[in-house]
N, C-alpha and C. Protein backbone atom coordinates (compact mmCIF):
# COMPACT_ATOMS: atom_id res chain seq x y z
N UNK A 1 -43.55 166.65 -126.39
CA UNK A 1 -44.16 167.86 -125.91
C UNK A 1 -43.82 168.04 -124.44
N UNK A 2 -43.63 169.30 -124.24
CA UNK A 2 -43.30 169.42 -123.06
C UNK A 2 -44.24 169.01 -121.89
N UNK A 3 -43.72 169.30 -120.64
CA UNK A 3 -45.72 169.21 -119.58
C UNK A 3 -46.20 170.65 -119.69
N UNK A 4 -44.87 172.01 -119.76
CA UNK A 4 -45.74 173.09 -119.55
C UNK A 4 -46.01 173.52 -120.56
N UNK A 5 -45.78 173.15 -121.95
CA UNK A 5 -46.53 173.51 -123.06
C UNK A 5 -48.03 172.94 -123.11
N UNK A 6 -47.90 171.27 -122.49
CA UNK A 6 -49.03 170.69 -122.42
C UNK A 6 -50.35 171.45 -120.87
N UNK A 7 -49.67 171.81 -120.32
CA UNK A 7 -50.38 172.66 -119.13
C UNK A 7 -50.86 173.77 -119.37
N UNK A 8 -50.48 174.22 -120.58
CA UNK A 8 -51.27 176.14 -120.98
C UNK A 8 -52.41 176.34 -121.22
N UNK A 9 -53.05 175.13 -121.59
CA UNK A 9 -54.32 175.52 -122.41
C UNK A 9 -55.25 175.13 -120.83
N UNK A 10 -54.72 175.13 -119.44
CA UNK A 10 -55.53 174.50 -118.35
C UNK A 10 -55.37 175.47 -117.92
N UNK A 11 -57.12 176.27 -116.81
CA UNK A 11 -56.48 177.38 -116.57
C UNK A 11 -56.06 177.23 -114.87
N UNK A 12 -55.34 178.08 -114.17
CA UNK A 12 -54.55 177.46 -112.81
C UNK A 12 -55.72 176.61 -111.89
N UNK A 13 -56.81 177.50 -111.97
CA UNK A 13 -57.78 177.18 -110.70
C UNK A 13 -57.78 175.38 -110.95
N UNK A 14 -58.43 174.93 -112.20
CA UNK A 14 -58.69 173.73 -112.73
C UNK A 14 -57.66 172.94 -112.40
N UNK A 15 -56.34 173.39 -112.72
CA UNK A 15 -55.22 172.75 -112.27
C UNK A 15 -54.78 172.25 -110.67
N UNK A 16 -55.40 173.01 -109.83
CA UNK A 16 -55.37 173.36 -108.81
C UNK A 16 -56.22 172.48 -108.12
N UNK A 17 -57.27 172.32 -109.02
CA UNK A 17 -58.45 171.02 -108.45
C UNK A 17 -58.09 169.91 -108.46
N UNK A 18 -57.28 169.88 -109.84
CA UNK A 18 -56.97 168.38 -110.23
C UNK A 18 -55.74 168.14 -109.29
N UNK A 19 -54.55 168.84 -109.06
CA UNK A 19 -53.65 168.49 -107.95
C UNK A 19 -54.25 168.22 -106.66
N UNK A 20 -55.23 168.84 -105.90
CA UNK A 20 -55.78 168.54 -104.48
C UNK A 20 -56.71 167.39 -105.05
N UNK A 21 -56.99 167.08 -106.16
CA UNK A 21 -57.93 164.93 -106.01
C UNK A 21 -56.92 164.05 -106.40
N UNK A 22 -55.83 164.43 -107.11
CA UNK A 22 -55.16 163.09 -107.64
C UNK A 22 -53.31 163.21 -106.84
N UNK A 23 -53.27 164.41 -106.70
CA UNK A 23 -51.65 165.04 -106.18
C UNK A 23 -51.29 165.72 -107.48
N UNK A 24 -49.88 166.09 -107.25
CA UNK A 24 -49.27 167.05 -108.10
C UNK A 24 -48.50 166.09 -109.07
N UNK A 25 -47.70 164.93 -108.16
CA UNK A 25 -47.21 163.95 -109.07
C UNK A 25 -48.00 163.29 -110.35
N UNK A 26 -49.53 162.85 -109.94
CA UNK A 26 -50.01 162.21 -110.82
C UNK A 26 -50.54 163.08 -111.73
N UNK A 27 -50.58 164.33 -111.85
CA UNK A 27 -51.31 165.36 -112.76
C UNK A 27 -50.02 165.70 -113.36
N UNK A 28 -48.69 165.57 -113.13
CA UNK A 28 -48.14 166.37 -114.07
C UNK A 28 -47.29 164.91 -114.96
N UNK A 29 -47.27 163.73 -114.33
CA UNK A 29 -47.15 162.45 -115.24
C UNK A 29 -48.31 162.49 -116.05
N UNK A 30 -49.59 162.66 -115.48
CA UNK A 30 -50.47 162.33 -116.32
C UNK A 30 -50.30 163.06 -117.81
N UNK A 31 -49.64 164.70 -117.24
CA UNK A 31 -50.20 165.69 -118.61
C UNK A 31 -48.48 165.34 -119.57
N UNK A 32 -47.70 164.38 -118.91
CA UNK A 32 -46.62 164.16 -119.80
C UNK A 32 -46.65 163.30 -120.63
N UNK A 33 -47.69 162.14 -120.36
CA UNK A 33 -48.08 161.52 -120.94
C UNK A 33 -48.68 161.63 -122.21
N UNK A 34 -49.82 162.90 -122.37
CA UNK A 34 -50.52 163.28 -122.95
C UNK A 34 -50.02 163.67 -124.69
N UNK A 35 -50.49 163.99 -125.61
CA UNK A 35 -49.83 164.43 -126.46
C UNK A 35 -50.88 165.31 -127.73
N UNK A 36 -50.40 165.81 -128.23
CA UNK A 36 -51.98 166.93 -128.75
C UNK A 36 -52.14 167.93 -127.93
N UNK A 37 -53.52 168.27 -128.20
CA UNK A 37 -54.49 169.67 -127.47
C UNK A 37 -54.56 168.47 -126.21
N UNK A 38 -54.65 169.45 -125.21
CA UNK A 38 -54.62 168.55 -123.81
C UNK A 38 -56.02 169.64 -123.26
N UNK A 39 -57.23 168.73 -122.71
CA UNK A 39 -58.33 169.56 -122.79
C UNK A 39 -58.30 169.29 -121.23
N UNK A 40 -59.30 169.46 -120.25
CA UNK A 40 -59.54 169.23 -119.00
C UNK A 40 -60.04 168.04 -118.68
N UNK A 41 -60.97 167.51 -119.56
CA UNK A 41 -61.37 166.14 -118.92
C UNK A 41 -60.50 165.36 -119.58
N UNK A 42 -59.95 165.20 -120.54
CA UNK A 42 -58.75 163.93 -120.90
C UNK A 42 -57.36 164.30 -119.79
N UNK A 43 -56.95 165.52 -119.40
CA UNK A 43 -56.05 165.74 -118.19
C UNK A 43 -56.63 164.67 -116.70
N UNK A 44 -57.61 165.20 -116.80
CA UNK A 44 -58.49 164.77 -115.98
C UNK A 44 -58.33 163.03 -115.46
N UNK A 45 -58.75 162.46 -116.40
CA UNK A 45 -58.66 160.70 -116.77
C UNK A 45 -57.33 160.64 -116.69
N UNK A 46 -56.08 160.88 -117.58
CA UNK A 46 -54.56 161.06 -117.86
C UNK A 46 -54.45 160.48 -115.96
N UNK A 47 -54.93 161.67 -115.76
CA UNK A 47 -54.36 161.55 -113.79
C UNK A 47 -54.79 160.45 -113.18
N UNK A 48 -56.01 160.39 -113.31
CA UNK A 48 -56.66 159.26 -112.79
C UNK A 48 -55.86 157.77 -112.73
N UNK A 49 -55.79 157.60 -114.55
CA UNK A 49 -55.30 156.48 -114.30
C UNK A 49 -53.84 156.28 -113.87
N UNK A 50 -53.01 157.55 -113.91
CA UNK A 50 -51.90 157.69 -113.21
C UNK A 50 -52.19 157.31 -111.84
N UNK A 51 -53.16 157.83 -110.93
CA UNK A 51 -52.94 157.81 -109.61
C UNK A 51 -53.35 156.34 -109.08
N UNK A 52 -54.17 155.78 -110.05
CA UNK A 52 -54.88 154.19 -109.89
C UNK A 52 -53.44 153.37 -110.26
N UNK A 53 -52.44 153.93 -110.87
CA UNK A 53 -51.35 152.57 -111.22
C UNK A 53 -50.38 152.91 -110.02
N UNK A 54 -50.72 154.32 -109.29
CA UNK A 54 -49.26 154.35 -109.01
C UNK A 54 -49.38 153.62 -107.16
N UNK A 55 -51.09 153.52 -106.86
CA UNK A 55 -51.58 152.79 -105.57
C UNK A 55 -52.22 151.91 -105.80
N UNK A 56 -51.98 151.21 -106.67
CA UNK A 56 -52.57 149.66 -107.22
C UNK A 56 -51.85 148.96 -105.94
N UNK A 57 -50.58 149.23 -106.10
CA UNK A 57 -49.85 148.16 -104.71
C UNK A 57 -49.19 148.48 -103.55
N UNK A 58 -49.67 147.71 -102.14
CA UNK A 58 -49.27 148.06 -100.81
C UNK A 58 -47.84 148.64 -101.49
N UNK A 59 -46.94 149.90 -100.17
CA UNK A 59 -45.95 150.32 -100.41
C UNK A 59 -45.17 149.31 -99.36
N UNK A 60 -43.75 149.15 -100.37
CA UNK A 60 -42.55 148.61 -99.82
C UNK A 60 -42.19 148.53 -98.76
N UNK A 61 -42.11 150.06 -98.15
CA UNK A 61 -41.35 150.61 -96.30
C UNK A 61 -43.01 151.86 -96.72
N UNK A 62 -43.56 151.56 -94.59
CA UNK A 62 -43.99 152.89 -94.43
C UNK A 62 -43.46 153.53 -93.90
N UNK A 63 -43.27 155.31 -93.41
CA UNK A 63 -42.38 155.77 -92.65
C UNK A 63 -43.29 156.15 -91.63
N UNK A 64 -42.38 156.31 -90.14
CA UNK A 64 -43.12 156.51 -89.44
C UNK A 64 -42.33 157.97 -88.66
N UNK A 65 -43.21 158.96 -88.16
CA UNK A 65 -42.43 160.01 -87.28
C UNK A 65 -41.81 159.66 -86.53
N UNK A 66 -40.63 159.66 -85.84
CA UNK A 66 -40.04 159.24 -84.38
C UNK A 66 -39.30 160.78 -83.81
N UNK A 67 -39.48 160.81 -82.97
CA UNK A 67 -39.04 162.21 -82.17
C UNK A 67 -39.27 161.93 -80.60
N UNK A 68 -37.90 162.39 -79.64
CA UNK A 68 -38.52 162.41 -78.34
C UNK A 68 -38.26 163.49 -77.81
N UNK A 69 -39.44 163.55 -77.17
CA UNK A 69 -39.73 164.70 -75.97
C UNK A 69 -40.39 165.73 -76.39
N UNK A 70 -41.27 165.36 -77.77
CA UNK A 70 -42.03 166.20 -78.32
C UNK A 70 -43.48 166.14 -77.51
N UNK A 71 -44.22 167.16 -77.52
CA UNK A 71 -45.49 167.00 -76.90
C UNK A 71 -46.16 168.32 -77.50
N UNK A 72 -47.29 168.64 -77.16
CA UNK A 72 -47.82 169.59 -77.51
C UNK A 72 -48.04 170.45 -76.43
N UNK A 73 -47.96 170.12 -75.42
CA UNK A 73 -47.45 171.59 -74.68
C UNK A 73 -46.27 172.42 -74.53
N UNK A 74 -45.26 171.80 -75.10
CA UNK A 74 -44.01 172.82 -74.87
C UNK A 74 -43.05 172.85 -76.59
N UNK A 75 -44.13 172.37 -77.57
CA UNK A 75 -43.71 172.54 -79.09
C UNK A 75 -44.97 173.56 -79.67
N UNK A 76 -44.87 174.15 -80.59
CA UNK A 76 -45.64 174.74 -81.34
C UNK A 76 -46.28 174.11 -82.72
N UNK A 77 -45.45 172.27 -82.51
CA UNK A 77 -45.44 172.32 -83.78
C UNK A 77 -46.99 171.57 -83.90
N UNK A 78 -47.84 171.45 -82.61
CA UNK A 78 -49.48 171.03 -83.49
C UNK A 78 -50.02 171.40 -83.68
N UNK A 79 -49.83 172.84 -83.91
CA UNK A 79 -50.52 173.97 -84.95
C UNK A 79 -50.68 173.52 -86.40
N UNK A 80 -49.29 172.76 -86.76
CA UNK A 80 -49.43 172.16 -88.02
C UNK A 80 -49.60 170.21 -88.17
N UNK A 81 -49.94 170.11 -87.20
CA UNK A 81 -50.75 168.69 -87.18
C UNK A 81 -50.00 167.64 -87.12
N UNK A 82 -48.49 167.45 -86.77
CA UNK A 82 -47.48 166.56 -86.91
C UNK A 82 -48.28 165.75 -85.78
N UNK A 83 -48.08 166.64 -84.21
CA UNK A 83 -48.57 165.42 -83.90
C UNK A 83 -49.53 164.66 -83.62
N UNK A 84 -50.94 164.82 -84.69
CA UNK A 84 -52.22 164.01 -84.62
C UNK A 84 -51.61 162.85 -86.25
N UNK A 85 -50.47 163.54 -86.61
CA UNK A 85 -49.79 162.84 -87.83
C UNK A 85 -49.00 161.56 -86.86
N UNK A 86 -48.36 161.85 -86.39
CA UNK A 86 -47.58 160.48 -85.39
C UNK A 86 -48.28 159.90 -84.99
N UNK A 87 -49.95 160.15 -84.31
CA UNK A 87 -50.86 158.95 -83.74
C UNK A 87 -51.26 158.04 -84.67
């Protein structure tokens, strides 16, 4: 079964919830997983335990921002939070 055959019967908003608690990755593994009528709370769990296997373990490499001569007085860019993201 496909994911977006398995995604029709969810309506966006719901979908929309479940991507901002688990991410987009683990909701749409979760609903590939799935197989049948795919209802909201078995999507629901599907993700869950997707998102519990996929941070069960420390990651490999973290990345870190590096940039110089960035600051927030002469970039625009901490309007969008990069750099309280680099601290």
């Amino acid at each position: 079964m496909k994911v977006s055959k398995a995604l029709s019967g969810i309506s966006r908003r719901d979908l929309f919830r479940l991507t901002g608690q688990f991410g987009l990755s683990s909701v749409v593994m979760g609903a590939g997983a799935l197989t049948g009528a795919v209802s909201l709370p078995s999507l629901a769990r599907a993700a869950e335990s997707t998102y519990d296997k996929r941070f069960a373990k420390e990651p490999k490499h973290t990345l870190k921002l590096g940039a110089a001569g960035f600051n927030a007085r002469n970039l625009l860019i901490e309007r969008a939070g990069v750099l309280e993201f680099a601290r």
